[in-house]
Each structure stands twice: as structure tokens, then as C-alpha cells.
N, C-alpha and C. Protein backbone atom coordinates (compact mmCIF):
# COMPACT_ATOMS: atom_id res chain seq x y z
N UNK A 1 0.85 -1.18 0.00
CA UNK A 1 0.00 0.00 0.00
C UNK A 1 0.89 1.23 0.00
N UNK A 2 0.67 2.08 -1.01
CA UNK A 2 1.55 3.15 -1.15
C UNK A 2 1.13 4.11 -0.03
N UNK A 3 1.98 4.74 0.51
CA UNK A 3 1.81 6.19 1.44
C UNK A 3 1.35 7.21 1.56
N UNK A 4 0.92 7.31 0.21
CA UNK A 4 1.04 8.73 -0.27
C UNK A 4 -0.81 9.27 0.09
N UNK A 5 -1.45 8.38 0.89
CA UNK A 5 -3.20 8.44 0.97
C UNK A 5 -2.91 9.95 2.37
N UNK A 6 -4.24 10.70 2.12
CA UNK A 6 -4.00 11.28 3.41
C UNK A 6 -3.80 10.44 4.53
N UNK A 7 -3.25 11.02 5.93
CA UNK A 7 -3.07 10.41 7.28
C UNK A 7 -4.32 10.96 8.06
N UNK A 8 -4.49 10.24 9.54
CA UNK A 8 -5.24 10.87 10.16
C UNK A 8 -4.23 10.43 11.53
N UNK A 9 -4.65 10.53 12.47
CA UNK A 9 -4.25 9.74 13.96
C UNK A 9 -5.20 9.04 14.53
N UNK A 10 -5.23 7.88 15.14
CA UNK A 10 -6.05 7.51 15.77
C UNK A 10 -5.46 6.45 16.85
N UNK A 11 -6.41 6.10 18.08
CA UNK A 11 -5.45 5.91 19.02
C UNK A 11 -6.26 4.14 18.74
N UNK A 12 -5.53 3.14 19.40
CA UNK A 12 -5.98 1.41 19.37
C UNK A 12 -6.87 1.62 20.93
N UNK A 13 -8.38 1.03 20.45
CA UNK A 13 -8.76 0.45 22.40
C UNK A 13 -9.20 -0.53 22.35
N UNK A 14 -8.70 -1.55 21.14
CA UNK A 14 -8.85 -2.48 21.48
C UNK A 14 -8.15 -3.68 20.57
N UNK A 15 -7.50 -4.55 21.43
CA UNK A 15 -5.82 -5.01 20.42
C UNK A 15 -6.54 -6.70 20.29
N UNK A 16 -7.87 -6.87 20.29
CA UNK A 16 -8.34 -8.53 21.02
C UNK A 16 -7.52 -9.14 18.96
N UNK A 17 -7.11 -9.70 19.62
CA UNK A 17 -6.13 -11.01 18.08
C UNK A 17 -5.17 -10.29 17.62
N UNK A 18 -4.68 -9.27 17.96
CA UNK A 18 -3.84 -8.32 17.44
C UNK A 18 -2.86 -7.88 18.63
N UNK A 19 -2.45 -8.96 19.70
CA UNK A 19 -1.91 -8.36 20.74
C UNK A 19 -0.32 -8.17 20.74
N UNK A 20 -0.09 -8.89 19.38
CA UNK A 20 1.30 -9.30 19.36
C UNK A 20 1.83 -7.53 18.55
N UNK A 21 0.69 -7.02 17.44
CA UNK A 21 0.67 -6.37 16.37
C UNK A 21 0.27 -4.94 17.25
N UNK A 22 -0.64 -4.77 18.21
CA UNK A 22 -1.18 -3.29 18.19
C UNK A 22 -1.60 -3.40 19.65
N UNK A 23 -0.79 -1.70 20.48
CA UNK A 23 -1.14 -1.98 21.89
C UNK A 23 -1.64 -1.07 22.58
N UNK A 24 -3.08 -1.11 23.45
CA UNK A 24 -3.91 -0.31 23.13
C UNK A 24 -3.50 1.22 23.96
N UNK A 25 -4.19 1.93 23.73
CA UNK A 25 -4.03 3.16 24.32
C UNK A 25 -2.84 3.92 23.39
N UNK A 26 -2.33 3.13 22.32
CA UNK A 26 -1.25 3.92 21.47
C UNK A 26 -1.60 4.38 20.11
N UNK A 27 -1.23 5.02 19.90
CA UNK A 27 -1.37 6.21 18.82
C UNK A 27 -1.04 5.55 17.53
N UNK A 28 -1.84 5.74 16.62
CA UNK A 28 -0.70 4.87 15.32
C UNK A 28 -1.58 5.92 14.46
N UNK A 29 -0.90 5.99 13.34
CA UNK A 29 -1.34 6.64 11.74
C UNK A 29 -2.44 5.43 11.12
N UNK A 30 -3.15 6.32 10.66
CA UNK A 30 -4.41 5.40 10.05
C UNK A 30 -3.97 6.03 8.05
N UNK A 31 -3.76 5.39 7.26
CA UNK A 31 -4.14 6.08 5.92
C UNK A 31 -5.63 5.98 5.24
N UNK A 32 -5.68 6.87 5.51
CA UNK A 32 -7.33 6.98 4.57
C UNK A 32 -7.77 6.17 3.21
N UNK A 33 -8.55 5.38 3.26
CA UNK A 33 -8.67 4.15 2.32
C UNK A 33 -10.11 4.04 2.19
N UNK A 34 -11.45 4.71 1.37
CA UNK A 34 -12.28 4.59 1.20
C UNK A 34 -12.87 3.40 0.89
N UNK A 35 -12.49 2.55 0.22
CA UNK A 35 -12.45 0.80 -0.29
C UNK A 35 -12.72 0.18 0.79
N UNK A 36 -11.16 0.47 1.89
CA UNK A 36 -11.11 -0.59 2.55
C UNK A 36 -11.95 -0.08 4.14
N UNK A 37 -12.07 0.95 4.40
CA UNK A 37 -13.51 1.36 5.30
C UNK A 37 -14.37 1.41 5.29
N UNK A 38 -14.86 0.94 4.01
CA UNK A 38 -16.58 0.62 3.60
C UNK A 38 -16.56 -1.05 3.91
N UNK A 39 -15.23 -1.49 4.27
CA UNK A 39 -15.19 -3.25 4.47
C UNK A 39 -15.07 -2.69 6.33
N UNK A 40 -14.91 -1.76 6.57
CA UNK A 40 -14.74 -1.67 8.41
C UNK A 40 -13.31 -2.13 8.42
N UNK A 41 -12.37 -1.48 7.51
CA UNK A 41 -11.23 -1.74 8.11
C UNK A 41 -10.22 -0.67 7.95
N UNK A 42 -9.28 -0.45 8.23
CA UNK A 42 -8.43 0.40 8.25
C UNK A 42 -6.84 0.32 8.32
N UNK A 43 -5.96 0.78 7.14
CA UNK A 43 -4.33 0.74 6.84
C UNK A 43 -3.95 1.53 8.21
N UNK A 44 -3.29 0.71 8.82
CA UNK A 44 -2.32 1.18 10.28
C UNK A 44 -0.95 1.07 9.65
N UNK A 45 0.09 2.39 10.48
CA UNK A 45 1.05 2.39 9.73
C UNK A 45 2.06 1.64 11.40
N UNK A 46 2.57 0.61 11.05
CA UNK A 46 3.40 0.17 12.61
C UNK A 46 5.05 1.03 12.62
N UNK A 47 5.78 0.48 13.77
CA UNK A 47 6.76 0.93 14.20
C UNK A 47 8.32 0.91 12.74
N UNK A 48 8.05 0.20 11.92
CA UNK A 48 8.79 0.07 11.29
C UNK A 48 8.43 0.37 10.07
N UNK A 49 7.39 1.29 9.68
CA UNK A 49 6.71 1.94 8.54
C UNK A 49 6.05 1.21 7.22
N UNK A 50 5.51 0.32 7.72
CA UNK A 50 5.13 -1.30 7.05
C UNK A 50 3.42 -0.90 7.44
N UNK A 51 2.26 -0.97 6.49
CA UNK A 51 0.81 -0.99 7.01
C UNK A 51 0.23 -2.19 6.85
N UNK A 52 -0.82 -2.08 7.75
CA UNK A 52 -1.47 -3.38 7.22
C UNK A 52 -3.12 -3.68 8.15
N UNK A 53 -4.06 -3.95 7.18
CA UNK A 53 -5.24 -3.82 7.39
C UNK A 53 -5.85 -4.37 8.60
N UNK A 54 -6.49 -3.55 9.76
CA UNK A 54 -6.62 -3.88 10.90
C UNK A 54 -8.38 -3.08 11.32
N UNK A 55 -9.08 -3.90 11.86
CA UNK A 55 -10.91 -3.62 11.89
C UNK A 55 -10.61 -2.14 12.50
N UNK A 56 -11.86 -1.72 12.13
CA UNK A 56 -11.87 -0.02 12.34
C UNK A 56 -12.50 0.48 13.39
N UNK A 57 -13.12 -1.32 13.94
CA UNK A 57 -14.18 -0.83 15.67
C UNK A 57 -12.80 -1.02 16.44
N UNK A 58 -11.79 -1.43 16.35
CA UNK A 58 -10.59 -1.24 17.12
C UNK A 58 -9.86 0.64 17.37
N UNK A 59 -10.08 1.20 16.86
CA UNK A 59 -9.52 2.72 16.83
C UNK A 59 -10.66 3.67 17.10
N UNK A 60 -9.92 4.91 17.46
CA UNK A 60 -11.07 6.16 17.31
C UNK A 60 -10.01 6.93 17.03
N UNK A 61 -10.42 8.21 16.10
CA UNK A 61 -9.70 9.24 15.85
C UNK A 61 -9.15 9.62 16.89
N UNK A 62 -8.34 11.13 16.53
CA UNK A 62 -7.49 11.40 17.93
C UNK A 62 -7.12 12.78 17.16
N UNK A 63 -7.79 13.75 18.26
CA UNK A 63 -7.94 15.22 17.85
C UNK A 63 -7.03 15.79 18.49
N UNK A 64 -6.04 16.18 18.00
CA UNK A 64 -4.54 16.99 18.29
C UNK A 64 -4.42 18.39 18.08
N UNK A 65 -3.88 19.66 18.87
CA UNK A 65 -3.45 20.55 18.08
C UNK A 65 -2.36 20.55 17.04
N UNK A 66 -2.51 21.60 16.48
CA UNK A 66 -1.82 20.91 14.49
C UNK A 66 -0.42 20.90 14.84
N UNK A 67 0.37 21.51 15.62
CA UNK A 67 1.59 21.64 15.63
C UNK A 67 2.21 20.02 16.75
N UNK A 68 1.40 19.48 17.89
CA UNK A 68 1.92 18.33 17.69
C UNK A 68 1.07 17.12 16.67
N UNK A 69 -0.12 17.03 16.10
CA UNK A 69 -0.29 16.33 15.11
C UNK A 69 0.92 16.36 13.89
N UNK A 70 1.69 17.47 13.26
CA UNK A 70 2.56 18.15 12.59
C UNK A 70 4.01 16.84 13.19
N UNK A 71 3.99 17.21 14.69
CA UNK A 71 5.61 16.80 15.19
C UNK A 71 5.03 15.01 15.42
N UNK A 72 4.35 14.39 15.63
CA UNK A 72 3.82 13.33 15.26
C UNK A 72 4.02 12.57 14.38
N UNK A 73 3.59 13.08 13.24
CA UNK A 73 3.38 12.64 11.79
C UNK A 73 5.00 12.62 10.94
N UNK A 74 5.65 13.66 11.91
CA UNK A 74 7.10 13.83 11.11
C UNK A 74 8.03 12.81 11.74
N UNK A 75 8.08 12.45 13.01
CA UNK A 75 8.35 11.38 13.84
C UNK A 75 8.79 10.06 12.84
């Protein structure tokens, strides 16, 4: 999956089969994927900049001011 989709933030609350992959209460990049959120799922970007499709009742957005959303995203 190329990168180049807008980002959003959103935080994991809930890691159930995914405990090895996503841990909750943490922040990860979501890429915006109209396709694959009409299936309820969502491109997570992990620690080593690799995505990969993970259910979308697992996350909620995550409303930042822009300058650390900004230092976040550049991270």
C-alpha cells in the first residue's frame, strides 16, 4: 500500500487477536482508504513503517493541536 493516501491519527482500544501487532491506548497513523472502510477496516502504519489492514471498531480518531499532530506525523 503506497503512502502517499491522506493520514489521520487515531489511538488502538482495542488489540483482542492483534496483541502481538497493536497496543492499546497507542497512537498509530491510520491512511485513509475509502475501499477498505466501507469493508470496516483500516491501513495502520506500525513501528517500522510497514501498514497493514486492521478492523476499524478497534480505533477512534485522535484530535490533536496541528503543531503536535505536525511533530507526530514527522516522527
Amino acid at each position: 500500500m503506497a503512502n502517499t493516501q491522506p493520514k489521520q491519527l487515531v489511538i488502538c482500544i482495542d488489540n483482542e487477536g492483534y496483541a502481538v501487532s497493536l497496543e492499546t491506548r497507542k497512537i498509530y497513523i491510520a491512511l485513509r482508504d475509502t475501499p477498505a472502510e466501507k469493508h470496516g477496516l483500516l491501513w495502520i502504519v506500525d513501528e517500522s513503517g510497514e501498514d497493514y489492514l486492521y478492523p476499524k471498531k478497534s480505533f477512534r480518531p485522535v484530535a490533536l493541536p496541528q503543531s503536535v499532530k505536525k511533530a507526530v506525523l514527522a516522527a
